[in-house]
PDB file of N, CA and C in Angstrom:
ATOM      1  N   UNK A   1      26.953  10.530 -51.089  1.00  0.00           N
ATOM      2  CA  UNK A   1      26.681  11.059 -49.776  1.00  0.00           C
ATOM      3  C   UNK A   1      27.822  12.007 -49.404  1.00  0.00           C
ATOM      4  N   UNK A   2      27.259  13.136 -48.659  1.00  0.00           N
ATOM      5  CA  UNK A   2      28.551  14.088 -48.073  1.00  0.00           C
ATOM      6  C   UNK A   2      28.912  13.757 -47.004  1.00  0.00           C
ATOM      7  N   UNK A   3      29.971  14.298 -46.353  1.00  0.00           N
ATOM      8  CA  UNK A   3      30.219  13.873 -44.885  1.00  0.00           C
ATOM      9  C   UNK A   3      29.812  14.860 -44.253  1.00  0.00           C
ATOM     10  N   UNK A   4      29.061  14.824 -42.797  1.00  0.00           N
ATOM     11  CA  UNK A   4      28.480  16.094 -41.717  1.00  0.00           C
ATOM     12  C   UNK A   4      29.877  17.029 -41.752  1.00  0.00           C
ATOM     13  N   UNK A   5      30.754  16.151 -41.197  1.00  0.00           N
ATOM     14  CA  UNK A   5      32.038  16.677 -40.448  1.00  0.00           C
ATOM     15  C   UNK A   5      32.809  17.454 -41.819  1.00  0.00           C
ATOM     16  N   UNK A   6      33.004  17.151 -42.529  1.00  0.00           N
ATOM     17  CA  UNK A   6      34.262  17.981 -43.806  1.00  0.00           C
ATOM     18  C   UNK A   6      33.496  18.263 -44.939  1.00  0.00           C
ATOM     19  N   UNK A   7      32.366  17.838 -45.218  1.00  0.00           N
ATOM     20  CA  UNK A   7      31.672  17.583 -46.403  1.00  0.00           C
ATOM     21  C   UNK A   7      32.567  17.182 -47.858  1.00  0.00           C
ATOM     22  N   UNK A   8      33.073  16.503 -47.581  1.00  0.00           N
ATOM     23  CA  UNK A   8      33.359  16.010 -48.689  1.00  0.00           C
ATOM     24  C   UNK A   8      33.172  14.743 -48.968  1.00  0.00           C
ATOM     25  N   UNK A   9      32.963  14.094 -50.231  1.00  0.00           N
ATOM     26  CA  UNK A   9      32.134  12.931 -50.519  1.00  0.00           C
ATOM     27  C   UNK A   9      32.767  11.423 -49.872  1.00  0.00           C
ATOM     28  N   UNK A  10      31.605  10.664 -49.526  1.00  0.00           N
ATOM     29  CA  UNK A  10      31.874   9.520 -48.882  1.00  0.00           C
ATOM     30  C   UNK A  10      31.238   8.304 -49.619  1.00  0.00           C
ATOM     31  N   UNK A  11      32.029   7.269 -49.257  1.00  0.00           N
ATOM     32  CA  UNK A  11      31.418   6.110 -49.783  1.00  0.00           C
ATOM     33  C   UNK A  11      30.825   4.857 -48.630  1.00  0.00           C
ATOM     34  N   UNK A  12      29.994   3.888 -49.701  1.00  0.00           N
ATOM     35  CA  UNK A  12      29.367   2.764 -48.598  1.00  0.00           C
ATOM     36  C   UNK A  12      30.334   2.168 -47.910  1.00  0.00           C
ATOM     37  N   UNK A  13      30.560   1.489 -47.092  1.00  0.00           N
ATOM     38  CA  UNK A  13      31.363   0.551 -46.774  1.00  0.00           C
ATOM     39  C   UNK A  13      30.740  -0.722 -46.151  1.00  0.00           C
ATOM     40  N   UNK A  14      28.835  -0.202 -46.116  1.00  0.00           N
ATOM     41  CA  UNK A  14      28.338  -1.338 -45.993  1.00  0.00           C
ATOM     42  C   UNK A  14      26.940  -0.864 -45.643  1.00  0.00           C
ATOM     43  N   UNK A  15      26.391  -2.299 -45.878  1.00  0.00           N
ATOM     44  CA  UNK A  15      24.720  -2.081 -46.075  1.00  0.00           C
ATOM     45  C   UNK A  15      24.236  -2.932 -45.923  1.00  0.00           C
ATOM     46  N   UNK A  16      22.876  -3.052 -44.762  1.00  0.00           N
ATOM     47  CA  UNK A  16      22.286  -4.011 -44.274  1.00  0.00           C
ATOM     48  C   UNK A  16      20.778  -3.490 -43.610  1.00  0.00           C
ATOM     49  N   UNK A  17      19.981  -4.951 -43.807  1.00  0.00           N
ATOM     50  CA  UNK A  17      18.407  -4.420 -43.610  1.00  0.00           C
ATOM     51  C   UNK A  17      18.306  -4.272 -41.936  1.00  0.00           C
ATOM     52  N   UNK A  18      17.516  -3.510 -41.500  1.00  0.00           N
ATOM     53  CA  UNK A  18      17.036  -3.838 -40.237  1.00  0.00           C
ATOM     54  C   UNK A  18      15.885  -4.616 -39.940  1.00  0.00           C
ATOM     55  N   UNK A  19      15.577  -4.835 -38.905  1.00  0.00           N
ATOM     56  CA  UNK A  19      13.923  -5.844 -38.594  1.00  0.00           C
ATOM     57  C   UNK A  19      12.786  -4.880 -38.996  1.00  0.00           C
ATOM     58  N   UNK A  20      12.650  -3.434 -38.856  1.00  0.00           N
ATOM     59  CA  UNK A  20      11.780  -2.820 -39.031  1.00  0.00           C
ATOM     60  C   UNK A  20      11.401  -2.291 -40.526  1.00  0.00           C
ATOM     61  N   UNK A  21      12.769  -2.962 -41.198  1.00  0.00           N
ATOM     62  CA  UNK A  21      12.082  -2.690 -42.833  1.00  0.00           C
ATOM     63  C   UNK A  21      13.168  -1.325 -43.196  1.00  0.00           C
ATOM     64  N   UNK A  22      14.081  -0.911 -42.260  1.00  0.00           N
ATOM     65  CA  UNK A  22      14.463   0.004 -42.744  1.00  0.00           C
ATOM     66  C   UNK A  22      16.236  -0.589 -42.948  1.00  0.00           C
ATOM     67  N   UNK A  23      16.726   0.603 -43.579  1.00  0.00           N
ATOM     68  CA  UNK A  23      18.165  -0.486 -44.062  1.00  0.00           C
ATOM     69  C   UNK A  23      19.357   0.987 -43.877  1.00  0.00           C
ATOM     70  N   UNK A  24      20.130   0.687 -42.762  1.00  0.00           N
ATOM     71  CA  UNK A  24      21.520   0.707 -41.840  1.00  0.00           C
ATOM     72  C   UNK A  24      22.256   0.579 -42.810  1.00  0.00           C
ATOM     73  N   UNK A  25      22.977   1.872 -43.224  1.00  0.00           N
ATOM     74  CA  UNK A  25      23.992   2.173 -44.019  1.00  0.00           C
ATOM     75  C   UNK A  25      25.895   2.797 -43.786  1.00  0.00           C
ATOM     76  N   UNK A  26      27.127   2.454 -43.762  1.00  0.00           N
ATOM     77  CA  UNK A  26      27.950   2.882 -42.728  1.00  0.00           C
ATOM     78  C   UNK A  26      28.900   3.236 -44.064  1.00  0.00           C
ATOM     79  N   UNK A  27      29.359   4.640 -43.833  1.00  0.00           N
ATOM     80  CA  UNK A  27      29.635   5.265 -44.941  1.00  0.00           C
ATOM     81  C   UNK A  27      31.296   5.505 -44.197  1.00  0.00           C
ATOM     82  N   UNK A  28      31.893   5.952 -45.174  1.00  0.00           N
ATOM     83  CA  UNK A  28      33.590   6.102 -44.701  1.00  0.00           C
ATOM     84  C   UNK A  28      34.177   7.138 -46.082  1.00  0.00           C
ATOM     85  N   UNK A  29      34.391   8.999 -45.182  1.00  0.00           N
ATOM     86  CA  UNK A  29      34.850   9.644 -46.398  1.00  0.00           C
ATOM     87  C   UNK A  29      36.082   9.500 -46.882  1.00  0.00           C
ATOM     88  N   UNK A  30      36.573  10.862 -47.673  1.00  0.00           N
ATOM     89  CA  UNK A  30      37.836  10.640 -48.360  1.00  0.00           C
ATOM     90  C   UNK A  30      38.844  10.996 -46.724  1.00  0.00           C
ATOM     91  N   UNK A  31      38.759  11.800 -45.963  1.00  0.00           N
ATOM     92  CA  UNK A  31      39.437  12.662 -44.559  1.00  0.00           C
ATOM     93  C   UNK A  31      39.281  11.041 -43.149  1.00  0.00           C
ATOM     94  N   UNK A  32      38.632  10.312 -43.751  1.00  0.00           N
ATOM     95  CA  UNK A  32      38.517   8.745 -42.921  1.00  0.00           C
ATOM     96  C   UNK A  32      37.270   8.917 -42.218  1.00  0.00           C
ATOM     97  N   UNK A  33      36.410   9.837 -42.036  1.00  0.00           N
ATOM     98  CA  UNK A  33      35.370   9.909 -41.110  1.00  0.00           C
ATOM     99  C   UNK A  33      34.604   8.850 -41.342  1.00  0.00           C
ATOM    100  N   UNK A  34      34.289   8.451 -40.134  1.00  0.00           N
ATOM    101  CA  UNK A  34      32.708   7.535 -40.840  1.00  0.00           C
ATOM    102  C   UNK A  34      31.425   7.417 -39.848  1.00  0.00           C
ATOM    103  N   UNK A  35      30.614   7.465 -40.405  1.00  0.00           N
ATOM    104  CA  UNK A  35      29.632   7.532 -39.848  1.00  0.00           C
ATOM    105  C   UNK A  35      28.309   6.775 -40.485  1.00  0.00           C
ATOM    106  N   UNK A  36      27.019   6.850 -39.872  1.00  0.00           N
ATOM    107  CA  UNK A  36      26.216   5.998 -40.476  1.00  0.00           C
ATOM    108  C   UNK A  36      24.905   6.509 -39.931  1.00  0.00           C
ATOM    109  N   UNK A  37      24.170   6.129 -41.589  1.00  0.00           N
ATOM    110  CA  UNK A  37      22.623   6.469 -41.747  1.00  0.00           C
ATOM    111  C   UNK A  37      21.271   5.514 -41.858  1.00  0.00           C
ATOM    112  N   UNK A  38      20.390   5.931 -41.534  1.00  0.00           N
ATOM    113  CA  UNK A  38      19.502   4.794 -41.476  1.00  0.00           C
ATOM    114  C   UNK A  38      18.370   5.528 -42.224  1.00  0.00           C
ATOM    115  N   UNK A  39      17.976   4.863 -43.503  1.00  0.00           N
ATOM    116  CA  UNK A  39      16.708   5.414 -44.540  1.00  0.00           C
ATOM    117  C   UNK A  39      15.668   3.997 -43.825  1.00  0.00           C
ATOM    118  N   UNK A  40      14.695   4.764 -44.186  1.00  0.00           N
ATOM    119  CA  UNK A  40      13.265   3.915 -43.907  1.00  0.00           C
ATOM    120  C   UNK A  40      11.976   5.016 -44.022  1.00  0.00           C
ATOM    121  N   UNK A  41      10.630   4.096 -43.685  1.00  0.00           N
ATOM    122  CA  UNK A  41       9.633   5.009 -43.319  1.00  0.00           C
ATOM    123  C   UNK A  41       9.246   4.491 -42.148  1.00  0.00           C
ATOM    124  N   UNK A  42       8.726   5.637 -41.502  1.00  0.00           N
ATOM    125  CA  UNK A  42       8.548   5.828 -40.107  1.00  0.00           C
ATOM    126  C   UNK A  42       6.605   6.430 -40.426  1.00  0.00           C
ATOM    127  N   UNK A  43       5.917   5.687 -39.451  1.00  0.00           N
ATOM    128  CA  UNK A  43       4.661   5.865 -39.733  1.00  0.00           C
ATOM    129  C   UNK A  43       4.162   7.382 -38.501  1.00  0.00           C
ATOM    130  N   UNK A  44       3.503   8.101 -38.593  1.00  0.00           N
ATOM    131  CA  UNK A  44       2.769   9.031 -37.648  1.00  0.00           C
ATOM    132  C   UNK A  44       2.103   8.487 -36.813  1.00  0.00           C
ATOM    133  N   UNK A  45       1.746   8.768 -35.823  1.00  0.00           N
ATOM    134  CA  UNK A  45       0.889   7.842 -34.695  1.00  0.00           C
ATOM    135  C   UNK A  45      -0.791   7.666 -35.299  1.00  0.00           C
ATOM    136  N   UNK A  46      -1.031   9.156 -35.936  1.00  0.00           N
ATOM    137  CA  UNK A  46      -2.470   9.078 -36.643  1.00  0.00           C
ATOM    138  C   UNK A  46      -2.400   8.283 -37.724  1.00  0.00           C
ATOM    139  N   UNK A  47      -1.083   8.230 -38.640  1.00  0.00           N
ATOM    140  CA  UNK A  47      -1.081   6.513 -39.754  1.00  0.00           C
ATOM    141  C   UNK A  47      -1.233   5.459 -39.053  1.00  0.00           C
ATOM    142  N   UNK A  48      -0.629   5.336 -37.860  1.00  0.00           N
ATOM    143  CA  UNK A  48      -0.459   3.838 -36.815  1.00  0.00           C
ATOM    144  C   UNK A  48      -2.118   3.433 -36.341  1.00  0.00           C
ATOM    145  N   UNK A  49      -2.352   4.796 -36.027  1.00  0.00           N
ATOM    146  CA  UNK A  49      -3.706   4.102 -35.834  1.00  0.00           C
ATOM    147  C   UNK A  49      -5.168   4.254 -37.377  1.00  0.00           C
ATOM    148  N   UNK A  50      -4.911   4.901 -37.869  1.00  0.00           N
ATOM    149  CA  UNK A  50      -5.503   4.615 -39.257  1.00  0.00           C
ATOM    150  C   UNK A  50      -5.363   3.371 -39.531  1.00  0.00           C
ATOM    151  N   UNK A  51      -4.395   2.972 -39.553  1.00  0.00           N
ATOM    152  CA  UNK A  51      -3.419   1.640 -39.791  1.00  0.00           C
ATOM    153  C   UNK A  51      -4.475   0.337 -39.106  1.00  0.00           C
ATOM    154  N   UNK A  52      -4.482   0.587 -37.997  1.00  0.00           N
ATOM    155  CA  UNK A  52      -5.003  -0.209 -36.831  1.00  0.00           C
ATOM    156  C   UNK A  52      -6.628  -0.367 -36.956  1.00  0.00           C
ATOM    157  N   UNK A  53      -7.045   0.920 -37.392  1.00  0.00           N
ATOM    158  CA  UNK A  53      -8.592   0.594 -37.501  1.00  0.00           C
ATOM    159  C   UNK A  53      -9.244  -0.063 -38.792  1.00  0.00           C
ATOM    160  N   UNK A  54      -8.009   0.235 -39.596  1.00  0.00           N
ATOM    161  CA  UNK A  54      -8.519  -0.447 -41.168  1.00  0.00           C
ATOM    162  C   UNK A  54      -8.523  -1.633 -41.098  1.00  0.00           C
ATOM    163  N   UNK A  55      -7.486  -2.626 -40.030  1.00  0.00           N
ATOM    164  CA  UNK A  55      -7.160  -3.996 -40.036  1.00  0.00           C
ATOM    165  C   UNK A  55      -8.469  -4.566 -39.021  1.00  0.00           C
ATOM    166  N   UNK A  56      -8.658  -3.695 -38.078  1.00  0.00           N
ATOM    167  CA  UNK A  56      -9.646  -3.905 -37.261  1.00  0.00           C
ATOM    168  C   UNK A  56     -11.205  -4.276 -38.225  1.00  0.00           C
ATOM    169  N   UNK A  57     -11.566  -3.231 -38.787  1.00  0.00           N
ATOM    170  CA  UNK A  57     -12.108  -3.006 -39.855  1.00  0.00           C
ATOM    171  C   UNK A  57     -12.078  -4.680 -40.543  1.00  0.00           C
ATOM    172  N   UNK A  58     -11.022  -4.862 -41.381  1.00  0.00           N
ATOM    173  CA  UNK A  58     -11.189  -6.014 -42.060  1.00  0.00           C
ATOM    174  C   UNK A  58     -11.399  -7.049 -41.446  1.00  0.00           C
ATOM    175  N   UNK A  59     -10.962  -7.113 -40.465  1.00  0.00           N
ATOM    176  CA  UNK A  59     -11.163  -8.168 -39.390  1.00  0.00           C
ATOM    177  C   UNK A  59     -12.715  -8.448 -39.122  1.00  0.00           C
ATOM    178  N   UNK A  60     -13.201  -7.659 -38.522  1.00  0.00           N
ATOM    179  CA  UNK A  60     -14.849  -7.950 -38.313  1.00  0.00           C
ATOM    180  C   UNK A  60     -15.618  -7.990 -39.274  1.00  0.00           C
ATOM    181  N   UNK A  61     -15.146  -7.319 -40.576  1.00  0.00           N
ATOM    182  CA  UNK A  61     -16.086  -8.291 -41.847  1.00  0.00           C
ATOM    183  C   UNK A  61     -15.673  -9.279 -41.859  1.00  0.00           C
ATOM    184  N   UNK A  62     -14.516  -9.598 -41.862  1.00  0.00           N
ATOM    185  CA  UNK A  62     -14.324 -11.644 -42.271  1.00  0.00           C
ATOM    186  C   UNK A  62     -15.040 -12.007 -41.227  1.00  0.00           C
ATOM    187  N   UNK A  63     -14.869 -11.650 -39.940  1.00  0.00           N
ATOM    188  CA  UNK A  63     -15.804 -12.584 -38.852  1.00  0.00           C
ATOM    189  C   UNK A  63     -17.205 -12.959 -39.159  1.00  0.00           C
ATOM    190  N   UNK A  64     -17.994 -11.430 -40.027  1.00  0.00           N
ATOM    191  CA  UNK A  64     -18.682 -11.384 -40.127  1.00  0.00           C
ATOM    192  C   UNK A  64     -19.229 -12.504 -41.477  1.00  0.00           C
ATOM    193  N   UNK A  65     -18.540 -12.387 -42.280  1.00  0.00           N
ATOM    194  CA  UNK A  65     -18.662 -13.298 -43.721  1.00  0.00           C
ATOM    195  C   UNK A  65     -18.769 -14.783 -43.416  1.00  0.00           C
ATOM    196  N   UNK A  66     -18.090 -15.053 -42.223  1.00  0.00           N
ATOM    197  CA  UNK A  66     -17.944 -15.942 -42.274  1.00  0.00           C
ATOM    198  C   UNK A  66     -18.928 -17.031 -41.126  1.00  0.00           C
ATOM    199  N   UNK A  67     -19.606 -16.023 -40.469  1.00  0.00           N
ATOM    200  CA  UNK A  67     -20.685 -16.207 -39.695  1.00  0.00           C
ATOM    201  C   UNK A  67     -21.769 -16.441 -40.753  1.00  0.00           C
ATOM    202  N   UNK A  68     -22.038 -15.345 -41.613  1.00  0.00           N
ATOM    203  CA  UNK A  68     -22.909 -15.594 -42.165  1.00  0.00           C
ATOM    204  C   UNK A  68     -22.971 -17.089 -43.184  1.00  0.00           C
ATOM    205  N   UNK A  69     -21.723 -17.694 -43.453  1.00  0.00           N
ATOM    206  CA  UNK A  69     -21.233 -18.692 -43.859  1.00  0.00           C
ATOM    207  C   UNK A  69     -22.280 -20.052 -43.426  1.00  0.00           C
ATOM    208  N   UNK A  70     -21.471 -19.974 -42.215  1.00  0.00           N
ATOM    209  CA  UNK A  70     -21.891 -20.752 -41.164  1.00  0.00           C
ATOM    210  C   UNK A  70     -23.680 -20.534 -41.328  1.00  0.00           C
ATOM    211  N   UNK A  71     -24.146 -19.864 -41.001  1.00  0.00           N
ATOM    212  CA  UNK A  71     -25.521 -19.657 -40.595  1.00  0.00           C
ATOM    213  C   UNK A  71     -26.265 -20.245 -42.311  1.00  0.00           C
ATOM    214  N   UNK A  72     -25.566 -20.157 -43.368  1.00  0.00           N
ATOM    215  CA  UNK A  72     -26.121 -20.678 -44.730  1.00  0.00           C
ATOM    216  C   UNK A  72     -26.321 -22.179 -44.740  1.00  0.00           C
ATOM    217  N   UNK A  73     -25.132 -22.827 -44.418  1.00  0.00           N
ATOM    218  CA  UNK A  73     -24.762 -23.639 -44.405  1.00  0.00           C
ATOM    219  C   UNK A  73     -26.195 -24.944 -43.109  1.00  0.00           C
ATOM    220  N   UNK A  74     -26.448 -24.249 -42.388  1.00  0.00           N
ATOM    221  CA  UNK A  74     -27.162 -24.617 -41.265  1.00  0.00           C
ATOM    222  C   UNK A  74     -28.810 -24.861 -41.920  1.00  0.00           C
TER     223      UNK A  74
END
């Protein structure tokens, strides 16, 4: 990694996950700067809801499967 401030190369000094899946990185160059980055993926609101209708989606077939279950069973 470079540094914003001098660009010259920096190292970890530490690394840890966040709750959202993404993982908080705190870097420290050769000039002492330090600073810190956060890698992850970040979804689009049109993935979020793609996202949302596919689960929706799966959701009312199982309801559905499982109605029909029921109704065999009877």
């Amino acid at each position: 990694m470079i540094c914003p401030k001098c660009g010259k190369n920096a190292k970890v000094l530490e690394s840890r996950p966040n709750e959202d899946g993404s993982t908080r990185r705190r870097y420290e160059c050769q000039t002492l700067h330090r600073f810190t980055t956060v890698d992850g993926v970040w979804l689009t609101d049109e993935a979020k809801h793609e996202k949302q209708r596919a689960y929706a989606l799966k959701a009312r077939t199982a309801r559905q499967a499982n109605k029909e279950k029921q109704n065999d069973r009877t």
